[in-house]
Protein backbone atom coordinates (compact mmCIF):
# COMPACT_ATOMS: atom_id res chain seq x y z
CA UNK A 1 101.03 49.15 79.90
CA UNK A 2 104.05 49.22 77.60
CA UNK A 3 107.40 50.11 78.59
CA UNK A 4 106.91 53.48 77.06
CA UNK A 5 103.98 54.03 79.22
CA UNK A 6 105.53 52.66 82.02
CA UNK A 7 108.58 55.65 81.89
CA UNK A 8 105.93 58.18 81.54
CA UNK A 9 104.06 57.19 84.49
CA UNK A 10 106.91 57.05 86.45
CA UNK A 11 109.06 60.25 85.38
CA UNK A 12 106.08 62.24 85.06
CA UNK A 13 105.75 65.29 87.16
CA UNK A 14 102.78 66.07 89.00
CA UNK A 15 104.05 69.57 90.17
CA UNK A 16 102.09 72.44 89.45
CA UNK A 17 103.71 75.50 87.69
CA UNK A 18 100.88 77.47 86.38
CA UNK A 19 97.26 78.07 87.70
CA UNK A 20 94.08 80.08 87.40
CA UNK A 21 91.54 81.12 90.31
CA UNK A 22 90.00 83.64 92.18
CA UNK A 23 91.28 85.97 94.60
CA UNK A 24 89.37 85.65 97.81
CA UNK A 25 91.96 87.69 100.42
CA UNK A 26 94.47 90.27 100.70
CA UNK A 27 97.17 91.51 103.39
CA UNK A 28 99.71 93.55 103.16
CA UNK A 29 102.81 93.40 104.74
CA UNK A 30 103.71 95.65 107.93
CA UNK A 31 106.93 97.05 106.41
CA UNK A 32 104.31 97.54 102.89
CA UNK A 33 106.75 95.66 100.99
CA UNK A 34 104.94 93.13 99.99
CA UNK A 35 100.98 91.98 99.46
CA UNK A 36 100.12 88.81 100.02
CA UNK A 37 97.02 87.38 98.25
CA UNK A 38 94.74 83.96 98.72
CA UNK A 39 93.96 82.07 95.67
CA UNK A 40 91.17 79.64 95.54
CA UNK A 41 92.53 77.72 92.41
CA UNK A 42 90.33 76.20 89.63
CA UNK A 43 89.20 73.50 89.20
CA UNK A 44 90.36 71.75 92.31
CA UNK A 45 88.87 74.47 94.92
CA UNK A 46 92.24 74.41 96.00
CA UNK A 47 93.71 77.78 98.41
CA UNK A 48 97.39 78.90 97.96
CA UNK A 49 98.23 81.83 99.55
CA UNK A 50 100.67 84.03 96.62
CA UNK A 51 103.09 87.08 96.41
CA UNK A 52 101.21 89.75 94.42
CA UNK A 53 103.45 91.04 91.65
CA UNK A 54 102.85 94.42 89.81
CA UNK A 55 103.76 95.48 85.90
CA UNK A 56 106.40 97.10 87.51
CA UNK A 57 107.72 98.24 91.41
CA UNK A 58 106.45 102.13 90.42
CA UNK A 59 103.63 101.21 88.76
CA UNK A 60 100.98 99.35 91.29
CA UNK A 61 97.36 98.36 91.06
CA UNK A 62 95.70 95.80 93.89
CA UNK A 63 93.48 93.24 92.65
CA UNK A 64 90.07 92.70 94.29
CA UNK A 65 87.97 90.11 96.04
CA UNK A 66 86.68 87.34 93.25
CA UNK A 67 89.17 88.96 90.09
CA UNK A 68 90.50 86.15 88.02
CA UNK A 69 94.40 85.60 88.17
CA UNK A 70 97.24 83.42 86.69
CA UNK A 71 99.51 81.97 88.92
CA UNK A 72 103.01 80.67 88.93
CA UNK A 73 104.99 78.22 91.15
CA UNK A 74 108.61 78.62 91.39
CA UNK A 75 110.06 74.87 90.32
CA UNK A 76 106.20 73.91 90.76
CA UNK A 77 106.50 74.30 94.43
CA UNK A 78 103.05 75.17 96.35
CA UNK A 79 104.89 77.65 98.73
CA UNK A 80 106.04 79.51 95.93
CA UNK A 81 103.46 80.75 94.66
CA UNK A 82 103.18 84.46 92.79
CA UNK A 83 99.80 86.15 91.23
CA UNK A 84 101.63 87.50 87.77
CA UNK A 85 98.27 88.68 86.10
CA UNK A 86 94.69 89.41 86.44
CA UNK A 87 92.90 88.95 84.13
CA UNK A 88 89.78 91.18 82.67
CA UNK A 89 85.98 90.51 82.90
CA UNK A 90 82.59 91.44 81.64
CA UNK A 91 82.29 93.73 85.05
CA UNK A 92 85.41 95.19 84.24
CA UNK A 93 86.04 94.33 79.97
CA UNK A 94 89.07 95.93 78.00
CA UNK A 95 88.71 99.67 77.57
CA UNK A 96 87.24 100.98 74.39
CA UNK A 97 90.33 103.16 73.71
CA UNK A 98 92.60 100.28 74.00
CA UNK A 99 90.19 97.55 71.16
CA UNK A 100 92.36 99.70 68.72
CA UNK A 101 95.48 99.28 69.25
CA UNK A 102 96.05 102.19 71.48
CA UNK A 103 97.88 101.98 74.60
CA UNK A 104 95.26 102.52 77.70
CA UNK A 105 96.05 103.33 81.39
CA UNK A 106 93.22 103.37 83.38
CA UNK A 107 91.89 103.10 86.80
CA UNK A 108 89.15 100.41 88.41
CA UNK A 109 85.85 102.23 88.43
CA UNK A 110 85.60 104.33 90.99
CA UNK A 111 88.93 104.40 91.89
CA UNK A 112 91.96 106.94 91.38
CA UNK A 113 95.33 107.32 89.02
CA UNK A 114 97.99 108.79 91.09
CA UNK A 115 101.51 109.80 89.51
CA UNK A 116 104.02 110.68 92.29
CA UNK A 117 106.86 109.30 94.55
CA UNK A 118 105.99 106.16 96.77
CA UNK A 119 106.32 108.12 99.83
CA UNK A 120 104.18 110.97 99.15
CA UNK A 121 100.26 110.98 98.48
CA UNK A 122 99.07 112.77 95.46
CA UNK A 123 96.54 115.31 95.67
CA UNK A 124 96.64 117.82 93.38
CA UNK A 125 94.55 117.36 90.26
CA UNK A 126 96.09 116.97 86.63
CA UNK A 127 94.69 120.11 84.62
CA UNK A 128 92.63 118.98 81.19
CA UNK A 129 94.34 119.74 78.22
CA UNK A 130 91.43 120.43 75.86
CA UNK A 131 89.26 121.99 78.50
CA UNK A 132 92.14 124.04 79.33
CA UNK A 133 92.38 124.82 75.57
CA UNK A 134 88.59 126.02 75.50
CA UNK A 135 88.67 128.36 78.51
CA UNK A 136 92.44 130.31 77.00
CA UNK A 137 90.49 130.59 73.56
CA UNK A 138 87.25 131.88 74.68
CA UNK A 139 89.90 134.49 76.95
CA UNK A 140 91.72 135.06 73.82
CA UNK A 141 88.95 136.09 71.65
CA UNK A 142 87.25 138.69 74.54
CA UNK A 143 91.16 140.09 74.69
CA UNK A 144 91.21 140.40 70.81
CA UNK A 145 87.69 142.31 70.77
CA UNK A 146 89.43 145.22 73.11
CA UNK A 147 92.17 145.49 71.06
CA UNK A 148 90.31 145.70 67.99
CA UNK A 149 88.26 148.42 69.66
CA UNK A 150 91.43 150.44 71.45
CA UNK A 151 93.03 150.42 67.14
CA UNK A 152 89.76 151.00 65.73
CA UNK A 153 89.99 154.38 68.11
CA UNK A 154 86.29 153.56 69.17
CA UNK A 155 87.23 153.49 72.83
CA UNK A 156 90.21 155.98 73.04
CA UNK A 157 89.78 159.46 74.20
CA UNK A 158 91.22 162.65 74.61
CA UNK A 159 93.56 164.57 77.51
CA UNK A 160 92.66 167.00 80.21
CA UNK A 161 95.90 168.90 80.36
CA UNK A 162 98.52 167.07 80.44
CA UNK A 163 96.25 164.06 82.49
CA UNK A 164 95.24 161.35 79.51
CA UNK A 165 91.74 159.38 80.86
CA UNK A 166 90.23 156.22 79.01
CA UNK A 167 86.80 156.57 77.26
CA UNK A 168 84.28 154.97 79.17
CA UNK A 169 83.95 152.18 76.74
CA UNK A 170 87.65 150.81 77.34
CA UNK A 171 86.56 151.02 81.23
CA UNK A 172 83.43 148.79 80.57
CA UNK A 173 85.46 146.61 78.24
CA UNK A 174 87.72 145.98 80.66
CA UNK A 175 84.67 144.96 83.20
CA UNK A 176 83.70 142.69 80.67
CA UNK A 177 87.16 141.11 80.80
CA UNK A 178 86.70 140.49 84.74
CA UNK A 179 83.40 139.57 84.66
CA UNK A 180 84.58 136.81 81.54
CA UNK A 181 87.17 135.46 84.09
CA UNK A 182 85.26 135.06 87.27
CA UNK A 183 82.43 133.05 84.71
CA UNK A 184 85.01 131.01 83.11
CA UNK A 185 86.24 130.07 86.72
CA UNK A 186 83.21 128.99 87.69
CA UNK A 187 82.50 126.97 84.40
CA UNK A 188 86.13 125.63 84.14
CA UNK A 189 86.53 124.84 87.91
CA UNK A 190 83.28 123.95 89.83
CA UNK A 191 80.89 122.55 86.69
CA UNK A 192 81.35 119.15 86.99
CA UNK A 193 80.87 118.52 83.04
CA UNK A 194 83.56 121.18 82.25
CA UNK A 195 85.77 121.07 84.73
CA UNK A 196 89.15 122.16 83.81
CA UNK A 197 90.47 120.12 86.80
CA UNK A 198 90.78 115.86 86.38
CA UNK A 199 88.70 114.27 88.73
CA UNK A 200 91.06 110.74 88.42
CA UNK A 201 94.13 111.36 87.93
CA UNK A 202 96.41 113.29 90.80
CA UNK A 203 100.10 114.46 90.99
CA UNK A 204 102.34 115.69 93.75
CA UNK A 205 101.85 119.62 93.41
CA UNK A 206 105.28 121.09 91.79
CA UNK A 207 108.74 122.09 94.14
């Protein structure tokens, strides 16, 4: 060994600042401030136990049991260890929506987006913009049919007296109109393929 070799060997650093394994436990804190996670690291089958840390404090998604992660160690120290990223997998690949360049927010499968404070749980359901869209048009288009029919003079009628009545075919259009609204409430809020309500993502219902 040559003198170069020889510094090397001896200056050399076997501390270890970055790793990759899988997650194999979780706990969170009592006071919910902080989740501790087990790492068995690769290759060595090696478990650290690491601070989770999150894209930011208001923005929070928990890893799962076996999910691949990166893992730092302040100054290389083992007791310092913090998960900074896991990482995606066939099970759970990179969305479709985000392969072009789009930016993509989305939950595990099965699981929920909430958007609210940290204190309070949200429940209410975000409303679907083009669904929404769909229901106000089709309402829109029954709406401009009456009015069409009350300038056209085809459903106005005449007065008893000084007492003016409608024609009967302004009374049924106006039926129609109900009728319209209690289908497109069904459709837009209990058909699960129209549904005018998000069944993923949840807010704090408005002060």
């Amino acid at each position: 060994m040559n003198e170069l070799e020889l510094l090397r060997e001896i200056f050399k650093s076997t501390d270890l600042h970055i790793g990759v394994g899988t997650i194999t436990q979780l706990g969170i804190s009592q006071s919910k401030a902080v989740l501790r996670v087990m790492v068995n690291l690769l290759p060595e089958n090696r478990q650290v136990v690491a601070q989770m840390t999150f894209a930011d404090v208001y923005s929070v998604t928990f890893p799962e049991i076996n999910d691949l992660a990166i893992v730092l160690f302040s100054d290389g120290h083992p007791d310092n260890a913090w998960v900074v990223k896991v990482c995606n997998s066939k099970e759970e690949p990179i969305p479709l929506f985000a392969t072009t360049g789009n930016t993509m927010i989305s939950p595990r499968l099965g699981k929920l987006v909430g958007v609210g404070r940290a204190t309070v749980t949200p429940t209410e359901p975000f409303v679907l913009g083009n669904v929404l869209l769909s229901g106000l048009t089709n309402l829109i288009a029954r709406l401009d049919a009456t009015l069409s029919r009350l300038q056209s003079g085809v459903i106005c009628w005449g007065s008893l007296g000084d007492l003016s009545y409608p024609h009967p075919l302004f009374i049924s259009d106006i039926s129609a109109i109900q009728e319209d609204l209690a289908d497109m409430k069904e459709q837009y809020i209990d058909t699960a393929s129209t549904n005018i309500l998000s069944q993923i993502a949840f807010t704090e219902r408005g002060a």
